[in-house]
C-alpha atoms as a PDB file:
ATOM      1  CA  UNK A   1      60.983 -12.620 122.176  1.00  0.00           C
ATOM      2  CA  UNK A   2      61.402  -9.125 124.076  1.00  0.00           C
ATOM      3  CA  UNK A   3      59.574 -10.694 126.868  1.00  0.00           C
ATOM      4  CA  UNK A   4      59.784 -13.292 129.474  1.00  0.00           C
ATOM      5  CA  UNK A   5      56.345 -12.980 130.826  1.00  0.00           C
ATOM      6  CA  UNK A   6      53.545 -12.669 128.517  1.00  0.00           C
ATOM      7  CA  UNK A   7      50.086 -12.017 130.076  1.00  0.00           C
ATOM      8  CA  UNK A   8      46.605 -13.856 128.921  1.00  0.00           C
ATOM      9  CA  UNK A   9      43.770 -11.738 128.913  1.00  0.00           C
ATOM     10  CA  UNK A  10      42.402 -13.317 131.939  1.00  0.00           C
ATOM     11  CA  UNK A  11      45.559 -12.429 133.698  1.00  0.00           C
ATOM     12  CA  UNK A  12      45.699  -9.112 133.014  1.00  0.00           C
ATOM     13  CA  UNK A  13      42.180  -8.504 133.607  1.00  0.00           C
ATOM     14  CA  UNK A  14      42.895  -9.767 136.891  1.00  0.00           C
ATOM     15  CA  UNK A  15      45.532  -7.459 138.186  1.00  0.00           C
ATOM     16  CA  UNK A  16      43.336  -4.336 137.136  1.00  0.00           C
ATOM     17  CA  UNK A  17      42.087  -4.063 140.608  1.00  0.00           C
ATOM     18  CA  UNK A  18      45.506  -3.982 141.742  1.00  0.00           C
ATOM     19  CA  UNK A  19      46.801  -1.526 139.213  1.00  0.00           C
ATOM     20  CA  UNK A  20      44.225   0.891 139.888  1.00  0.00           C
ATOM     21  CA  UNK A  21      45.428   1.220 143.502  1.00  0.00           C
ATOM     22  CA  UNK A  22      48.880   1.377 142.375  1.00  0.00           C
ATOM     23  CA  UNK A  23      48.138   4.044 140.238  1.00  0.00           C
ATOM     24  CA  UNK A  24      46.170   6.295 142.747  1.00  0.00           C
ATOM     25  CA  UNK A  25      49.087   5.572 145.129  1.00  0.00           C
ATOM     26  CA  UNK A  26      50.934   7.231 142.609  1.00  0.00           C
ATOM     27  CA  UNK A  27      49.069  10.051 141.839  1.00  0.00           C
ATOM     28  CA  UNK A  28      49.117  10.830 145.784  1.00  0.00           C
ATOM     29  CA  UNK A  29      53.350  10.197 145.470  1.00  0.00           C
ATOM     30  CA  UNK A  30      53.318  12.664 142.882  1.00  0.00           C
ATOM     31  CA  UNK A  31      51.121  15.109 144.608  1.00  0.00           C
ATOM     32  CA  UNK A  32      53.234  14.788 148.018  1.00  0.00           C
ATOM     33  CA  UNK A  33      56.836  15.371 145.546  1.00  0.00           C
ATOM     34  CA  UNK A  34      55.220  18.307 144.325  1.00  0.00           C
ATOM     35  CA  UNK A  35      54.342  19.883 147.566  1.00  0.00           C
ATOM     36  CA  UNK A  36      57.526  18.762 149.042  1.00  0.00           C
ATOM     37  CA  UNK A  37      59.358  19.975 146.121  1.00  0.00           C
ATOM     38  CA  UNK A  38      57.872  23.430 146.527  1.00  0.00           C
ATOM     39  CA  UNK A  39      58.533  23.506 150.053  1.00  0.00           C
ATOM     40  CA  UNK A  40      62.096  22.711 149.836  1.00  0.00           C
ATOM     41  CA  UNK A  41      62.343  25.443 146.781  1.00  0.00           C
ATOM     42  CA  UNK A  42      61.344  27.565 149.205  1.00  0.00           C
ATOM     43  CA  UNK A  43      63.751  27.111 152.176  1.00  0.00           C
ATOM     44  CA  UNK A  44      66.114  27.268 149.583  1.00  0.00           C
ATOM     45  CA  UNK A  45      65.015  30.558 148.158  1.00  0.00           C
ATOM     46  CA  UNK A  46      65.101  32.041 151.578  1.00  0.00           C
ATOM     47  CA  UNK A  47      68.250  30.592 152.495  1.00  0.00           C
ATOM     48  CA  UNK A  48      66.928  28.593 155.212  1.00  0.00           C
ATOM     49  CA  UNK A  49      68.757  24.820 155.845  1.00  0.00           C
ATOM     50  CA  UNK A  50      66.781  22.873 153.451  1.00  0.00           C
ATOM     51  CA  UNK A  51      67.977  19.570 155.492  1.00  0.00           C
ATOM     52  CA  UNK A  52      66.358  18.002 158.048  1.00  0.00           C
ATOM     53  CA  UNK A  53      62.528  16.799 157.944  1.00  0.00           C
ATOM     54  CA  UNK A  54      61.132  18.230 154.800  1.00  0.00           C
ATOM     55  CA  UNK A  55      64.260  16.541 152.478  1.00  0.00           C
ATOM     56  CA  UNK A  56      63.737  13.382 154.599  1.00  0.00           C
ATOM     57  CA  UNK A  57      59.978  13.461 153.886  1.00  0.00           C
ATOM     58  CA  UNK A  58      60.893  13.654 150.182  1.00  0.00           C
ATOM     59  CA  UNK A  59      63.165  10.865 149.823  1.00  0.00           C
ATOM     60  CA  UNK A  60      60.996   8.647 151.870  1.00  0.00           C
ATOM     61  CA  UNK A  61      57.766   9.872 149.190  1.00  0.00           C
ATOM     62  CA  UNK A  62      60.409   8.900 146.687  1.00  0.00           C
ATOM     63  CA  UNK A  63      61.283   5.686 147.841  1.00  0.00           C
ATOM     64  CA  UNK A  64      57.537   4.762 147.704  1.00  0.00           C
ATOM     65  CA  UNK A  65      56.882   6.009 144.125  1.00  0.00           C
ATOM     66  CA  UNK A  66      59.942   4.013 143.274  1.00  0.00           C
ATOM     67  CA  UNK A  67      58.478   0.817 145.185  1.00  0.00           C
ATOM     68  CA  UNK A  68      55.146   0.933 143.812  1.00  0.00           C
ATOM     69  CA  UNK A  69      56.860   1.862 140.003  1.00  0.00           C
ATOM     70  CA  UNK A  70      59.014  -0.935 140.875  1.00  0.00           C
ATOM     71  CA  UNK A  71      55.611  -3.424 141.169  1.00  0.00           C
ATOM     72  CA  UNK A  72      55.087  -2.735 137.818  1.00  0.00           C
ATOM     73  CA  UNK A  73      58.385  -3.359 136.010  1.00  0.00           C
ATOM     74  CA  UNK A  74      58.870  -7.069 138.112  1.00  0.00           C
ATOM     75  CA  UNK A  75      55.460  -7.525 136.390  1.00  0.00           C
ATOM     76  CA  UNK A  76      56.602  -6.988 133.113  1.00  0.00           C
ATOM     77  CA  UNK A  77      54.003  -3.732 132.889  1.00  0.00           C
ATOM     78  CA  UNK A  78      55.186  -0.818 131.433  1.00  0.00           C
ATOM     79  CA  UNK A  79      53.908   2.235 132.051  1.00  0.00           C
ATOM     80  CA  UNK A  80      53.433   4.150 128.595  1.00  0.00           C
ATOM     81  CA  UNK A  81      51.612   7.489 130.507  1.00  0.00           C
ATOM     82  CA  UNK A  82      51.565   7.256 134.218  1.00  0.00           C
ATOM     83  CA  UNK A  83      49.378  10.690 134.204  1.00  0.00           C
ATOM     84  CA  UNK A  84      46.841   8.851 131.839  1.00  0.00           C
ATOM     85  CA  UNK A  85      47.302   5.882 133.166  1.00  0.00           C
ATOM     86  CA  UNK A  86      48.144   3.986 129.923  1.00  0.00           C
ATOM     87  CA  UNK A  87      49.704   0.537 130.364  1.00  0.00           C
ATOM     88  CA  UNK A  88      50.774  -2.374 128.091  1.00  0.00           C
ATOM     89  CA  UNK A  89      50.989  -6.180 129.105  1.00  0.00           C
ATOM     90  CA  UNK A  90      53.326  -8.618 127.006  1.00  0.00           C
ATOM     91  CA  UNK A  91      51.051 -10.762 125.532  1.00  0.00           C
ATOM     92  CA  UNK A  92      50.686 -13.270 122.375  1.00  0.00           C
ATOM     93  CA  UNK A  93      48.693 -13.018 119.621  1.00  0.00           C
ATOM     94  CA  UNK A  94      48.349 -16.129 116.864  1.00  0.00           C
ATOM     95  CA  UNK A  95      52.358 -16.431 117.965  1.00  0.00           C
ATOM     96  CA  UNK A  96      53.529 -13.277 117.771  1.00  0.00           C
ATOM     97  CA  UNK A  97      54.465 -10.842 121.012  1.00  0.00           C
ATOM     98  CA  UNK A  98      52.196  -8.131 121.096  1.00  0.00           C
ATOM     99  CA  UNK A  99      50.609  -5.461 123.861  1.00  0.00           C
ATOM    100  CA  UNK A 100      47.270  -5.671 125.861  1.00  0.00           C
ATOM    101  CA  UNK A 101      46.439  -1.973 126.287  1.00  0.00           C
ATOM    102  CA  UNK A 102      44.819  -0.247 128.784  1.00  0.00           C
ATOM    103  CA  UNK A 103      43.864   3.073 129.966  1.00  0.00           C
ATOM    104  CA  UNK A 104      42.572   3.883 133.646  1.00  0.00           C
ATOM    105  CA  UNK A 105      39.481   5.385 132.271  1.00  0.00           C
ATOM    106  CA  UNK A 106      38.745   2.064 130.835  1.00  0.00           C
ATOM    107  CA  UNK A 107      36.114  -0.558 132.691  1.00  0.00           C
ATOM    108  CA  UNK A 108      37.962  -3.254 130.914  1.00  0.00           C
ATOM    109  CA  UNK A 109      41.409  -4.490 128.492  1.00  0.00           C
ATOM    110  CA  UNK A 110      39.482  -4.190 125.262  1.00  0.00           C
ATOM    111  CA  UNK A 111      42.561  -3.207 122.897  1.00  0.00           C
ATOM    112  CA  UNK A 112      45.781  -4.910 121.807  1.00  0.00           C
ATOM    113  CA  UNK A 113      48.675  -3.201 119.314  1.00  0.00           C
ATOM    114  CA  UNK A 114      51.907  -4.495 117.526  1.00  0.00           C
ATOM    115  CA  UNK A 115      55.299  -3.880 119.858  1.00  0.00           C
ATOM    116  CA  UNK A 116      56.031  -1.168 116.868  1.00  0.00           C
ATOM    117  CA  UNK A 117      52.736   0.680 116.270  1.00  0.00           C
ATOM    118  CA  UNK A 118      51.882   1.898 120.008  1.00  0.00           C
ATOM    119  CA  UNK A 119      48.873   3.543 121.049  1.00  0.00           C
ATOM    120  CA  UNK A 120      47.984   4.383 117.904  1.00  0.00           C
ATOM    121  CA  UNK A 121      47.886   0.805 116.185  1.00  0.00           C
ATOM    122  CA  UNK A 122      45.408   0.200 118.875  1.00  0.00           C
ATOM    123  CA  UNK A 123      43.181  -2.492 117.702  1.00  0.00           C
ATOM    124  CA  UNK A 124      40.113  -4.565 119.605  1.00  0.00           C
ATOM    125  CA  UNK A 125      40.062  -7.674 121.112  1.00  0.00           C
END
């Protein structure tokens, strides 16, 4: 087994509410890093100090992308496209380890695929 946690359905479905606020957290993370980013590239450009509050405002957005990623891997969740949103719970099928698949788009976990085949083994529930 590849996998000490392996998620029923039920459980999975569960944490979607959860998920979906992780993953808008992260899209605003990722939007702050980008401004910040910018911003810093900037100062830099000009010569300016690039210390001080805007570097400190992009470790601390860092630090929170990496808390809220971190939610996901002490879950067991792995995060297959974090700009789609695709995610894969361990899970067993008939006794053999497999993924529950999910996109953010989607209202519910309605797919499942092999460890090996990946999005594109995608098969229904």
């Amino acid at each position: 087994m590849h996998f000490s946690k392996h998620y029923t359905i039920d459980e999975a479905r569960a944490l979607l509410p959860r998920i979906r606020e992780w993953l808008s957290d992260l899209e605003l993370c990722q939007l702050r890093l980008q401004s910040l980013d910018e911003r810093v590239a900037a100062l830099l450009k000009n010569g300016d100090d690039a210390g001080g509050e805007p570097v400190n405002q992009l470790i601390k957005t860092l630090a929170q992308c990496q808390q809220i990623l971190q939610e996901f891997r002490r879950r067991q969740i792995q995060v297959k496209d974090l700009r789609r949103g695709l995610l894969d719970f361990p899970a067993l099928r008939e006794g053999k380890e497999v993924f529950l698949c999910w996109e953010k788009d989607e209202d519910d976990i309605e797919f499942w695929h092999d460890l090996e085949t990946g999005y594109g083994g995608r098969e229904r529930l």
